[in-house]
Protein backbone atom coordinates (compact mmCIF):
# COMPACT_ATOMS: atom_id res chain seq x y z
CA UNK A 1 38.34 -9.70 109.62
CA UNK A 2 35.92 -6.80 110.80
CA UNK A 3 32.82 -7.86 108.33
CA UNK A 4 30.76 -6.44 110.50
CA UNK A 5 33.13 -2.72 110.41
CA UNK A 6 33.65 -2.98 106.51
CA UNK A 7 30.27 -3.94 105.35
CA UNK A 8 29.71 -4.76 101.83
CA UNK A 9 28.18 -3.40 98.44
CA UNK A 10 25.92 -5.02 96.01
CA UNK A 11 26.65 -6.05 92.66
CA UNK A 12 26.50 -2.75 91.08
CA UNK A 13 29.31 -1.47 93.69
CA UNK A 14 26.75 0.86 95.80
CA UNK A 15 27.76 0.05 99.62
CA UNK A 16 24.92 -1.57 101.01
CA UNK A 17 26.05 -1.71 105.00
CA UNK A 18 29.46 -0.70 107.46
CA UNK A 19 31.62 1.63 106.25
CA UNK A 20 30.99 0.92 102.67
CA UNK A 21 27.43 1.89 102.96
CA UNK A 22 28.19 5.23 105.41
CA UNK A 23 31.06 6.56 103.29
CA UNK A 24 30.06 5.16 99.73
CA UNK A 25 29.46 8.46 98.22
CA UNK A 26 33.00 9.28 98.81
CA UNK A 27 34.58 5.89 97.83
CA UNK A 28 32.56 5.69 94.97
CA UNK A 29 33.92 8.39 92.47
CA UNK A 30 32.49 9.42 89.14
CA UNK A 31 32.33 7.13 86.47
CA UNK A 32 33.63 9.10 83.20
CA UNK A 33 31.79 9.54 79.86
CA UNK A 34 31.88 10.72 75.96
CA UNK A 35 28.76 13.18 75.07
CA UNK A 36 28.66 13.01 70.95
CA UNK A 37 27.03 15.51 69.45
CA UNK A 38 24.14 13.16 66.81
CA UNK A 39 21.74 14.71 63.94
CA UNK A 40 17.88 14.43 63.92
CA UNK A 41 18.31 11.24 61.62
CA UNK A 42 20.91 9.78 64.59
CA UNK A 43 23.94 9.90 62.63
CA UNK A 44 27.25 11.47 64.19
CA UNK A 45 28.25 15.39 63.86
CA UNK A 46 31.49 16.13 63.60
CA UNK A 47 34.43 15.18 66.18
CA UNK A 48 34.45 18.74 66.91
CA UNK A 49 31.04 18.26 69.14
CA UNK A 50 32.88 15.42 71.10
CA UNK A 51 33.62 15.86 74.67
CA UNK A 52 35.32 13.26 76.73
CA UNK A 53 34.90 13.71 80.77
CA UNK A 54 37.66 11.13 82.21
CA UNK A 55 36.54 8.69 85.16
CA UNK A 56 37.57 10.36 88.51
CA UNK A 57 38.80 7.51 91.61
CA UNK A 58 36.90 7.75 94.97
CA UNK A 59 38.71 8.35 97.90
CA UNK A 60 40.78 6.01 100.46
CA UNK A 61 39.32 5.78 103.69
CA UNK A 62 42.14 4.98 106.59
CA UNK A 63 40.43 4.13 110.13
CA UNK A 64 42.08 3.44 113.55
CA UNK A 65 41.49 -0.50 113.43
CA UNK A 66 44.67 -2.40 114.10
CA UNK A 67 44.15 -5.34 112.55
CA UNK A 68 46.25 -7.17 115.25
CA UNK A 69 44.05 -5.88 117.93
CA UNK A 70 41.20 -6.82 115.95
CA UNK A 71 41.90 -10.39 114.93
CA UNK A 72 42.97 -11.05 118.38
CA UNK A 73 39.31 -9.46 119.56
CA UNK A 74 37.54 -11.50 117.02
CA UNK A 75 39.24 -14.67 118.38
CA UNK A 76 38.45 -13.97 122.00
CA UNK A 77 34.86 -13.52 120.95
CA UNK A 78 35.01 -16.84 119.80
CA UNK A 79 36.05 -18.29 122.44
CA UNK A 80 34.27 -16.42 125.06
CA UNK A 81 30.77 -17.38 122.95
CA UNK A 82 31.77 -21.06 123.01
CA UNK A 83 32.51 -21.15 126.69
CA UNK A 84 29.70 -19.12 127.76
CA UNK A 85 27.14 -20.92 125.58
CA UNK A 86 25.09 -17.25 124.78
CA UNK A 87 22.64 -17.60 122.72
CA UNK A 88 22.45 -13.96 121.36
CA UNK A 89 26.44 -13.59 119.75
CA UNK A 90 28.82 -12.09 121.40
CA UNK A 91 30.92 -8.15 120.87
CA UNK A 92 33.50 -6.21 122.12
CA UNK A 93 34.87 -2.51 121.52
CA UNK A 94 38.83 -2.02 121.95
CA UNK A 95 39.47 1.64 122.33
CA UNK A 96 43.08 3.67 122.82
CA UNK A 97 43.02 5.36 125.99
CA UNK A 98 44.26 8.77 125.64
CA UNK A 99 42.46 9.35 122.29
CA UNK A 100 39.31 7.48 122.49
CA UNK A 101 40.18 6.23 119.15
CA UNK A 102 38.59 2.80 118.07
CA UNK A 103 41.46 0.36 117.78
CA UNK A 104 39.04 -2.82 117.65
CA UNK A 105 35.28 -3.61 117.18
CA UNK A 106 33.81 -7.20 116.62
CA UNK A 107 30.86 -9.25 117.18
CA UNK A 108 31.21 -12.67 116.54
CA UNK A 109 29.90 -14.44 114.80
CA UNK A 110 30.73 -12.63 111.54
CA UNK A 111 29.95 -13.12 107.84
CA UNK A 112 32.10 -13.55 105.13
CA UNK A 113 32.65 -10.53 102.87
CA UNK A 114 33.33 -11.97 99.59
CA UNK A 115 29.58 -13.49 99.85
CA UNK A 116 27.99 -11.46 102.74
CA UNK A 117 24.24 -13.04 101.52
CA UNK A 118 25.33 -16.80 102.82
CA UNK A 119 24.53 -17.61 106.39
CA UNK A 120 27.51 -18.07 108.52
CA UNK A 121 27.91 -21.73 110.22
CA UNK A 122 26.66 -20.36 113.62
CA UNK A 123 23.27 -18.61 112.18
CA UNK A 124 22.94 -21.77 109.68
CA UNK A 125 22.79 -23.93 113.00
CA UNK A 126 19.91 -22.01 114.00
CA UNK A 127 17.94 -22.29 111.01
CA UNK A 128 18.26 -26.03 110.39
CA UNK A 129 17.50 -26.45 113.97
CA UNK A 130 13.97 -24.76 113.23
CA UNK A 131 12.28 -27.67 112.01
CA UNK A 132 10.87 -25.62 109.11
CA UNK A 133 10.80 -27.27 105.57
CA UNK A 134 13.25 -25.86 103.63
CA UNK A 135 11.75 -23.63 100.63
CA UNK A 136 8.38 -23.10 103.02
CA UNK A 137 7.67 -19.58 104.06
CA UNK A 138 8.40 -19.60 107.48
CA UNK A 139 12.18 -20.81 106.24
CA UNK A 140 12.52 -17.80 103.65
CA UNK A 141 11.51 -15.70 106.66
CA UNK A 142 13.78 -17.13 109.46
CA UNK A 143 16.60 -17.18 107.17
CA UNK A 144 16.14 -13.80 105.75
CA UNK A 145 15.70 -12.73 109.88
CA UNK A 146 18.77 -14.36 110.35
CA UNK A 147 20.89 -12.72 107.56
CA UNK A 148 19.62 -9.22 108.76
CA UNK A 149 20.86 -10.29 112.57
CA UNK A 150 24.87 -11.57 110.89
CA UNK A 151 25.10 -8.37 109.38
CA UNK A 152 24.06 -6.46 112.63
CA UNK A 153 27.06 -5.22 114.40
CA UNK A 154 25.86 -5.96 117.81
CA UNK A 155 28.49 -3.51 119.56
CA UNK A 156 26.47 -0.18 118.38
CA UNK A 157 22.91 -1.42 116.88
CA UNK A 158 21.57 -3.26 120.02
CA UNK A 159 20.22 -1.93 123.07
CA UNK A 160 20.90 -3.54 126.41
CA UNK A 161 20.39 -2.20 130.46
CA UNK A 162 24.15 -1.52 132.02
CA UNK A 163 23.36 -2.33 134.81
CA UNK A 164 25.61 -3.93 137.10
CA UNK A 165 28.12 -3.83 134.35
CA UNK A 166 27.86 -0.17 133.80
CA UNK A 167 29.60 0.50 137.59
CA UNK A 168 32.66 -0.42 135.88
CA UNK A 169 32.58 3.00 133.88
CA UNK A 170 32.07 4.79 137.14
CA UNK A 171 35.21 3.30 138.90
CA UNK A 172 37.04 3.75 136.26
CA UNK A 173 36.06 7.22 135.95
C-alpha cells in the first residue's frame, strides 16, 4: 500500500526513494557511541576518560494518506489499467477539498516494499516479452530500465500535455 509514497532504504537504513529518501535525515536519528580515552601503546586510560553519548530515535513522520482512500485508489487503478489496456501504468491523486491536503496518491502498478529491487508481475511481463537472453546485456539493461520506471511515481515525476483533460480544472474552477 503506497510503495510508490513510502519509498524504501537500502540495507544500511539510508532512504533511498519516497518519503524515506526526502525526510531520511529526520527519521534517521543519531546512532550513540563510547569515546575511551587509549595510551600511545593502545592500552585503556582510566574509566574516568570514558564518555558514553546515548543513541537518540529519529522522528515520526504522520502524512494525510487515508489508507482507506488509498487502497481503494490503488484498486481502481487496477482495474482501470486492465480495462483500458495502457501500456504506460496508470495514477491517480485523491485530494480533500477544502484543504488541498493529499488524502490518496497511487500509480499502479506498484512494487513491493519488503524487496523493492524485484520486478513486479506487470514490469516482469515486459521483460520476458523482450526476447532478450536472460544474463545478456541488453536484459541487465531493460530490467534495470524497468526497475527505475516501478519505482517512478508516475503522478508527480512524468510529464504529460493537459490538454483536453486539463478543461476539467477550468470548469471546476
Amino acid at each position: 500500500l503506497a510503495s510508490h509514497l513510502i519509498g524504501f532504504t537500502g540495507s544500511d537504513g539510508v532512504g533511498l526513494y519516497g518519503l524515506e529518501y526526502e525526510y531520511n535525515e529526520q527519521l534517521a536519528g543519531t546512532p550513540g557511541k563510547y569515546i575511551t580515552a587509549r595510551d600511545s601503546h593502545g592500552n585503556e586510560m582510566p574509566y574516568e576518560y570514558e564518555s558514553y553519548i546515548p543513541a537518540r530515535d529519529g522522528y515520526n513522520l504522520i502524512t494525510t494518506i487515508d489508507s482507506y482512500v488509498q487502497a481503494v485508489l490503488e484498486e481502481q487503478l487496477e482495474i482501470t489499467l486492465t480495462e483500458s489496456g495502457a501500456k504506460n501504468r496508470a495514477c491517480g491523486i485523491v485530494m480533500e477539498v477544502h484543504t488541498g491536503a493529499i488524502v490518496a496518491m497511487a500509480t499502479y502498478p506498484g512494487f513491493d516494499l519488503n524487496n523493492p529491487w524485484e520486478l513486479n508481475e506487470y514490469s516482469q511481463k515486459k521483460l520476458d516479452a523482450s526476447g532478450y537472453t536472460p544474463g545478456s546485456d541488453e536484459y541487465i539493461k531493460l530490467s534495470r530500465d524497468l526497475l527505475l520506471e516501478t519505482w517512478k511515481n508516475k503522478a508527480i515525476t512524468e510529464i504529460y500535455m493537459p490538454g483536453s483533460t486539463f478543461k476539467i480544472m477550468t470548469v471546476a474552477m
